[in-house]
C-alpha atoms as a PDB file:
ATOM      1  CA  UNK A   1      20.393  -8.485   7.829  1.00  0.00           C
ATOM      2  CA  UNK A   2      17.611  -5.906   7.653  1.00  0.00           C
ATOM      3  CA  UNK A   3      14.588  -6.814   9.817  1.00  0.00           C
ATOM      4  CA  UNK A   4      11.476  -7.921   7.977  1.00  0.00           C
ATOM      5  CA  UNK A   5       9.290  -5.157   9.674  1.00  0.00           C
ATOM      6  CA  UNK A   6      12.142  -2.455   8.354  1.00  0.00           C
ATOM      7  CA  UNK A   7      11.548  -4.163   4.818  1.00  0.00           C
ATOM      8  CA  UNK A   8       7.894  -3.124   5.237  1.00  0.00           C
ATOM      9  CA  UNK A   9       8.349   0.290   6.700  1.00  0.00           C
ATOM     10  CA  UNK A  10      10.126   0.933   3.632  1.00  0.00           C
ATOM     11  CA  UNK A  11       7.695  -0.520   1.484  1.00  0.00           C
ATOM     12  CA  UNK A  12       5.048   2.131   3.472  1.00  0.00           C
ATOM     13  CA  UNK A  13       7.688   4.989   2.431  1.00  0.00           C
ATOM     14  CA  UNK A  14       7.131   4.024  -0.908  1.00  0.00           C
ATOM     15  CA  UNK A  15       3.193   3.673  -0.808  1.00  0.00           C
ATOM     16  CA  UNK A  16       2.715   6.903   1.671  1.00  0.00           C
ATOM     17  CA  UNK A  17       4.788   8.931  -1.015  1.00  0.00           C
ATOM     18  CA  UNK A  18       1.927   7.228  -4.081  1.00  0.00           C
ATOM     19  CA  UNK A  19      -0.813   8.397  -0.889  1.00  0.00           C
ATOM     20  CA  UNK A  20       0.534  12.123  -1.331  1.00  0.00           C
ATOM     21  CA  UNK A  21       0.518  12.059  -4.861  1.00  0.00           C
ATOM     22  CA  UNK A  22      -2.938  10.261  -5.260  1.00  0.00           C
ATOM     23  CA  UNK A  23      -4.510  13.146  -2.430  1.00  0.00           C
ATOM     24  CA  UNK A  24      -2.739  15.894  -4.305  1.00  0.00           C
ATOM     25  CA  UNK A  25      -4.347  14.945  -7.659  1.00  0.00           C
ATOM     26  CA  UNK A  26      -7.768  14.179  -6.249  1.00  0.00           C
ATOM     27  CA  UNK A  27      -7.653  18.124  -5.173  1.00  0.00           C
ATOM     28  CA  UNK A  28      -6.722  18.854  -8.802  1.00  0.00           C
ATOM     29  CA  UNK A  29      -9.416  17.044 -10.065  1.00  0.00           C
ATOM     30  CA  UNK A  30     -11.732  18.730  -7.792  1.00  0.00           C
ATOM     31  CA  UNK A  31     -10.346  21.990  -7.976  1.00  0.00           C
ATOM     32  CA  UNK A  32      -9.549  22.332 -12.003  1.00  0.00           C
ATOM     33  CA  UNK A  33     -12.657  19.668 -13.217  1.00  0.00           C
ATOM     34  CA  UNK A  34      -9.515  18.139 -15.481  1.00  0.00           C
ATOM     35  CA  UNK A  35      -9.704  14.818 -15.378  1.00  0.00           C
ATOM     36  CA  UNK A  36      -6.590  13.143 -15.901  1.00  0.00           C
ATOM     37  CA  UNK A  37      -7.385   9.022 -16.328  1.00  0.00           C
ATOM     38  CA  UNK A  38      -4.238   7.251 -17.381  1.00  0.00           C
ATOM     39  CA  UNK A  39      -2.974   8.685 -13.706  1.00  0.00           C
ATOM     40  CA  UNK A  40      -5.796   7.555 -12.200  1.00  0.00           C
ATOM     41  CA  UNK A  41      -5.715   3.870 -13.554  1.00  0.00           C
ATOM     42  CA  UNK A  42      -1.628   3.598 -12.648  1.00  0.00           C
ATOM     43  CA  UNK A  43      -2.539   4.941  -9.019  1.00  0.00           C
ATOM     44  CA  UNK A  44      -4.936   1.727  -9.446  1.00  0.00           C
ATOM     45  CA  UNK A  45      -2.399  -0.957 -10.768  1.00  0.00           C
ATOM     46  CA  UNK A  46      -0.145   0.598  -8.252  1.00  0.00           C
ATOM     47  CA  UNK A  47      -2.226  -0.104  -4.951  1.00  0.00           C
ATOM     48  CA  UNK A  48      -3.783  -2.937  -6.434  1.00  0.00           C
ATOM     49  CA  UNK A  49      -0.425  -4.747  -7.497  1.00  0.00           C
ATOM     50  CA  UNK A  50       2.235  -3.212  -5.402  1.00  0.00           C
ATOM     51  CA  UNK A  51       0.617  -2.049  -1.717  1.00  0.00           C
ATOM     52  CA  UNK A  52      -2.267  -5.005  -1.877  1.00  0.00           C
ATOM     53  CA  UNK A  53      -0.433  -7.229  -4.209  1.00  0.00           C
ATOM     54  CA  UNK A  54       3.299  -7.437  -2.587  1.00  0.00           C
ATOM     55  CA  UNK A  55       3.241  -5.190   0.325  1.00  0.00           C
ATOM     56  CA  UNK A  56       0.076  -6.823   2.209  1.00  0.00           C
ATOM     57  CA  UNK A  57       0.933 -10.395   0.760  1.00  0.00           C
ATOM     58  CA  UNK A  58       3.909 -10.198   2.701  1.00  0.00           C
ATOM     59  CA  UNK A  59       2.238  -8.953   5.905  1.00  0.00           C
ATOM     60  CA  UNK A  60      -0.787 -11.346   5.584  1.00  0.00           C
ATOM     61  CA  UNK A  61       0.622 -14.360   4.602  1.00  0.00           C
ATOM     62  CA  UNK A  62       3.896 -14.391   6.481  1.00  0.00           C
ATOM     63  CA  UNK A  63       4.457 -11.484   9.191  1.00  0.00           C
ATOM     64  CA  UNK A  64       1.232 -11.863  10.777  1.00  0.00           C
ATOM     65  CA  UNK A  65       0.676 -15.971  10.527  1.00  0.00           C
ATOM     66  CA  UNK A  66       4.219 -15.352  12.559  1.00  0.00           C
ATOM     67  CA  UNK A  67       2.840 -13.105  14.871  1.00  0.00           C
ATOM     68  CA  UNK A  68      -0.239 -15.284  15.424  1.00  0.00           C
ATOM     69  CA  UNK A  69       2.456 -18.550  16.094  1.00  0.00           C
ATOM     70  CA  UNK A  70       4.125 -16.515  18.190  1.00  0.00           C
ATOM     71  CA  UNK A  71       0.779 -15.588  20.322  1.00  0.00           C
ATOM     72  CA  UNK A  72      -0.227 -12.261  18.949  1.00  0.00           C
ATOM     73  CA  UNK A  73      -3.509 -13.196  17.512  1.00  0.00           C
ATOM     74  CA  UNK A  74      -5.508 -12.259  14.153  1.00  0.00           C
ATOM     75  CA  UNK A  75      -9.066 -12.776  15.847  1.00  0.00           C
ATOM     76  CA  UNK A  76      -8.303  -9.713  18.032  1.00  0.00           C
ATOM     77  CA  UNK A  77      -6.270  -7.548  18.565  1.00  0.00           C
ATOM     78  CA  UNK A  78      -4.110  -5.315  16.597  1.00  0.00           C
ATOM     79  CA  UNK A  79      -3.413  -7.821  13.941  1.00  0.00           C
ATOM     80  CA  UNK A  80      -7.754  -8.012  13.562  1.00  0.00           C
ATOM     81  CA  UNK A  81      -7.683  -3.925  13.001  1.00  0.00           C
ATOM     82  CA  UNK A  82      -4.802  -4.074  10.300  1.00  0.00           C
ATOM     83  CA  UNK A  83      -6.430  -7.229   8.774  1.00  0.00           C
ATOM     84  CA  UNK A  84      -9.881  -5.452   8.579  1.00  0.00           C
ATOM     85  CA  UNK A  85      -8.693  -2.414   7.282  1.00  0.00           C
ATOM     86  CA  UNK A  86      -6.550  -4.434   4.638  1.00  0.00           C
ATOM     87  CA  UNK A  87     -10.619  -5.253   3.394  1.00  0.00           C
ATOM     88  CA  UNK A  88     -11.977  -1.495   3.986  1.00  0.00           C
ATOM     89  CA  UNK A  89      -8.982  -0.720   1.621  1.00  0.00           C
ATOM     90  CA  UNK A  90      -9.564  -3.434  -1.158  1.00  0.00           C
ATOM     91  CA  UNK A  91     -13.512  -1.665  -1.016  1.00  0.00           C
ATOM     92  CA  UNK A  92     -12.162   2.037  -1.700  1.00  0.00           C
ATOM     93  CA  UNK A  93      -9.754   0.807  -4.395  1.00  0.00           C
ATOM     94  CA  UNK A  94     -12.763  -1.703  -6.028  1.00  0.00           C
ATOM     95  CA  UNK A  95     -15.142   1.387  -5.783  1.00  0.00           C
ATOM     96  CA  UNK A  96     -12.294   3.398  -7.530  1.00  0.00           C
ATOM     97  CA  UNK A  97     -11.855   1.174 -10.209  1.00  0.00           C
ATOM     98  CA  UNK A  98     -15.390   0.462 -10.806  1.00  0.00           C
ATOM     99  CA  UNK A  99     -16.004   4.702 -11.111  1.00  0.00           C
ATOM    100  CA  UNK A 100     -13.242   4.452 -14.453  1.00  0.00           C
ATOM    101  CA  UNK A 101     -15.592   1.543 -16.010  1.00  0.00           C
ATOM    102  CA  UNK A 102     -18.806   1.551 -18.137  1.00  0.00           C
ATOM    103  CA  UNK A 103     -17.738   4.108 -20.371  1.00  0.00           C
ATOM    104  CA  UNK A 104     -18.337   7.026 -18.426  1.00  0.00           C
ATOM    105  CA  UNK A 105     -16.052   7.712 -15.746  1.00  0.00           C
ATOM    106  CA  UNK A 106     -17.989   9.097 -12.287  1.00  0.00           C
ATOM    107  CA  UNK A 107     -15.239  11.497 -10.969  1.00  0.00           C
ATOM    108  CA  UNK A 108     -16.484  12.118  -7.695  1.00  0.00           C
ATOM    109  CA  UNK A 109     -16.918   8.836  -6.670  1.00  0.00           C
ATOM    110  CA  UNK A 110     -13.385   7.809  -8.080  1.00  0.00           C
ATOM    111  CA  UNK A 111     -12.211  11.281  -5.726  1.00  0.00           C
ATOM    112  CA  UNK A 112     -14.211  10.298  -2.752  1.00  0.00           C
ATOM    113  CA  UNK A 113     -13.179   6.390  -3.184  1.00  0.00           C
ATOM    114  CA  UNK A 114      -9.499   7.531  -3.407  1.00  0.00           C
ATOM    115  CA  UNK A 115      -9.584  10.150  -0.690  1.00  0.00           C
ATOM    116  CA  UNK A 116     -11.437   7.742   1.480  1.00  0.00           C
ATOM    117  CA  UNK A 117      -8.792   5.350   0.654  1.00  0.00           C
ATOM    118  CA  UNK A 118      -6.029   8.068   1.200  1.00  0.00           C
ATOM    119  CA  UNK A 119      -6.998   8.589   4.598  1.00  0.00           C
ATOM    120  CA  UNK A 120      -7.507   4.964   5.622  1.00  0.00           C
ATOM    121  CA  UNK A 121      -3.734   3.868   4.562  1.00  0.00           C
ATOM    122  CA  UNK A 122      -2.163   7.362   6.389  1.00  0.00           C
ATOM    123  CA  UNK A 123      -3.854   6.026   9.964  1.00  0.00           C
ATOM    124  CA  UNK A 124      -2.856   2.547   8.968  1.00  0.00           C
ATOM    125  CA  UNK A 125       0.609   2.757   8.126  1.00  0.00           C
ATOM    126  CA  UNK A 126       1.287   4.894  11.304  1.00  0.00           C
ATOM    127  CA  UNK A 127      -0.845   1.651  13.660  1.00  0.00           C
ATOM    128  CA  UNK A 128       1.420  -0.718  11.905  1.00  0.00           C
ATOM    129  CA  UNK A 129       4.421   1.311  12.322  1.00  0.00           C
ATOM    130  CA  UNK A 130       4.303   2.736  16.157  1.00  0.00           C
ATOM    131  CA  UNK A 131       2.068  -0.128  17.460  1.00  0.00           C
ATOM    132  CA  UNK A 132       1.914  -3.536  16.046  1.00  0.00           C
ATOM    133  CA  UNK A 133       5.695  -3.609  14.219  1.00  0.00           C
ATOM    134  CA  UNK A 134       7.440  -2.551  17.407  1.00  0.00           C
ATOM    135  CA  UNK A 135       4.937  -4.903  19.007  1.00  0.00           C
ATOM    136  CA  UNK A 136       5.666  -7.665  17.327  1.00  0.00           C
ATOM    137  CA  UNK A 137       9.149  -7.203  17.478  1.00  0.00           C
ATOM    138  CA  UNK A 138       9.242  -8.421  21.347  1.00  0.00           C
ATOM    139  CA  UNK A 139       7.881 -11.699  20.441  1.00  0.00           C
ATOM    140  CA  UNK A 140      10.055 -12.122  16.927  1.00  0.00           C
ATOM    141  CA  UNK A 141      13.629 -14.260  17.112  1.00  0.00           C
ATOM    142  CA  UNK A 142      16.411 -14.204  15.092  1.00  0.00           C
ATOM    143  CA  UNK A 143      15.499 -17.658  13.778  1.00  0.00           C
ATOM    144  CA  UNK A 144      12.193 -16.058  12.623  1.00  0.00           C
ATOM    145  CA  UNK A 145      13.818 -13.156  11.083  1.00  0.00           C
ATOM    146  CA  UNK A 146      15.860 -15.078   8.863  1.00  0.00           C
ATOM    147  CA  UNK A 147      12.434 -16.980   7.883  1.00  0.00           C
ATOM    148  CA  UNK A 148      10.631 -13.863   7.699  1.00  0.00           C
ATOM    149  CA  UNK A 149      13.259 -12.513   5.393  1.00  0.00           C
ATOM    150  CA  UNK A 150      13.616 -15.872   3.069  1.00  0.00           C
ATOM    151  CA  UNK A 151       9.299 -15.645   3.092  1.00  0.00           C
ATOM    152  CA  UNK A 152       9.422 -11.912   1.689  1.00  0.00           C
ATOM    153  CA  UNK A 153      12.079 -12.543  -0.760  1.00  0.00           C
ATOM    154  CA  UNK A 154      10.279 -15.480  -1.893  1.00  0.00           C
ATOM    155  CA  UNK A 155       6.959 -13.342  -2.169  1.00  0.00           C
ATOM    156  CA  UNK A 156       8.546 -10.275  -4.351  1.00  0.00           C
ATOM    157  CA  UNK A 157      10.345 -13.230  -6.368  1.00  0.00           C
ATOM    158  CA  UNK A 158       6.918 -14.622  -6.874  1.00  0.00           C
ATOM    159  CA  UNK A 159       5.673 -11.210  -8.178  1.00  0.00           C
ATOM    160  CA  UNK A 160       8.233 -10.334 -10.208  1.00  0.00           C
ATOM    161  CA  UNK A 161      11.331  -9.628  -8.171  1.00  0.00           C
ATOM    162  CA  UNK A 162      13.269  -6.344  -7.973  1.00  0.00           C
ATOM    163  CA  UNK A 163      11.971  -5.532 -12.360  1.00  0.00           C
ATOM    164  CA  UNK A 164       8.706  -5.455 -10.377  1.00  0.00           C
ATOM    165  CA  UNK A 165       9.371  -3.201  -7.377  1.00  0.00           C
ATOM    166  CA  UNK A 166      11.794  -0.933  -9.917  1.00  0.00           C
ATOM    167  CA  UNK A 167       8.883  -0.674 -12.112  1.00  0.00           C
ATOM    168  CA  UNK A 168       6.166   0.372  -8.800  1.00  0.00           C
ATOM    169  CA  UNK A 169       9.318   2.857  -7.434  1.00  0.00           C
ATOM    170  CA  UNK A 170       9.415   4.629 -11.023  1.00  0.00           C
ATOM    171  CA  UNK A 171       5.513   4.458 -11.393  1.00  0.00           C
ATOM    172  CA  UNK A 172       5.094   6.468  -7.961  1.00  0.00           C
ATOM    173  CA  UNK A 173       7.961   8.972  -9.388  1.00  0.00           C
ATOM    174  CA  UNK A 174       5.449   9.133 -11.987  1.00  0.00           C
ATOM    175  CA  UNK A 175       2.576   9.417  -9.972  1.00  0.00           C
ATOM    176  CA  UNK A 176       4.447  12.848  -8.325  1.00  0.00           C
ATOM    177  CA  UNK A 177       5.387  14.347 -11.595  1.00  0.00           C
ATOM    178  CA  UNK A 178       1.910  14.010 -12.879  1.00  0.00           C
ATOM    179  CA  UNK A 179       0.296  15.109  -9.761  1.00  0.00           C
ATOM    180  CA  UNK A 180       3.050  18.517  -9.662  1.00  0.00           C
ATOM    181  CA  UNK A 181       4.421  16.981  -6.773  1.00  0.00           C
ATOM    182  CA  UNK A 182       7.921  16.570  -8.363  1.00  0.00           C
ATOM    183  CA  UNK A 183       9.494  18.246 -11.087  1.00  0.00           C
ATOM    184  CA  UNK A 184      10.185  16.423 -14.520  1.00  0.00           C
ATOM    185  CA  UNK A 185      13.642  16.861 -15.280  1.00  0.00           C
ATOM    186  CA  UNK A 186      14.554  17.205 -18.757  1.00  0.00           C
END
């Protein structure tokens, strides 16, 4: 059985390689002036639906109420920081999305919003992964693994299953071939 906080390591591989892409095309944009908006509004649905939507459902709703049972609070406390910075995120992404709308899209605030963003998630990801995940792991049992594990399989089912995360795993391949991270093979 693969430990829940594993399940959401990889789930940070996965957002941390959309991260690179996103920073890599906000220098574009800066550097060029092209303006390239259907890979800004999939960088969108993709932090929006996948990181927020699955990945932070997961942590919010069942790793950290388990943590918080099991006496590492959310009031305080590590679980507080990654909580709070779960809203400063949801800010840079609305501010992102609200810079496509009205007709006339405001590129640098949609480049500040996402670097700001950027930034935010790289410092986050590493808190959750050196500090609070290793952490939490000295106050997790194997009885609460197994629930942890039924609670995140039940949350991706929820959302779509594995035709979900297949679709956010091909969308960040997109993301890199867009942003001349990756190659497109032909």
């Amino acid at each position: 059985m693969k430990r829940s906080t594993r399940r959401l390591i990889d789930d940070h591989d996965l957002i941390l390689r959309a991260i690179e892409a996103i920073s890599v095309e906000a220098k574009n944009t800066t550097d060029s002036g092209n303006f390239n908006e259907s890979f800004w509004i999939d960088s969108i649905d993709f932090i929006k639906n996948y990181a927020d939507g699955i990945h932070h459902n997961k942590e919010e709703n069942h790793l950290f109420e388990m943590y918080s049972q099991r006496g590492i609070g959310k009031e305080f406390g590590p679980v507080a920081v990654m909580l709070n910075e779960h809203i400063i995120g949801r800010v840079c992404v609305n501010n992102m999305e609200s810079a496509l709308q009205n007709g006339k899209t405001d590129v640098q605030k949609l480049v500040s919003s996402a670097r700001e963003y950027c930034e935010l998630l790289i410092q986050h990801i590493t808190k959750e992964n050196q500090i609070l995940f290793p952490l939490g792991e000295t106050v997790i049992s194997d009885s609460d693994e197994i629930l942890l594990n039924t609670l995140f399989d039940d949350a991706e089912l929820e959302l779509g299953g594995n035709q979900t995360i297949l679709h956010y795993q091909n969308l960040v391949i997109s993301l890199e071939e867009r942003a001349g991270i990756l190659e497109v093979v032909k």
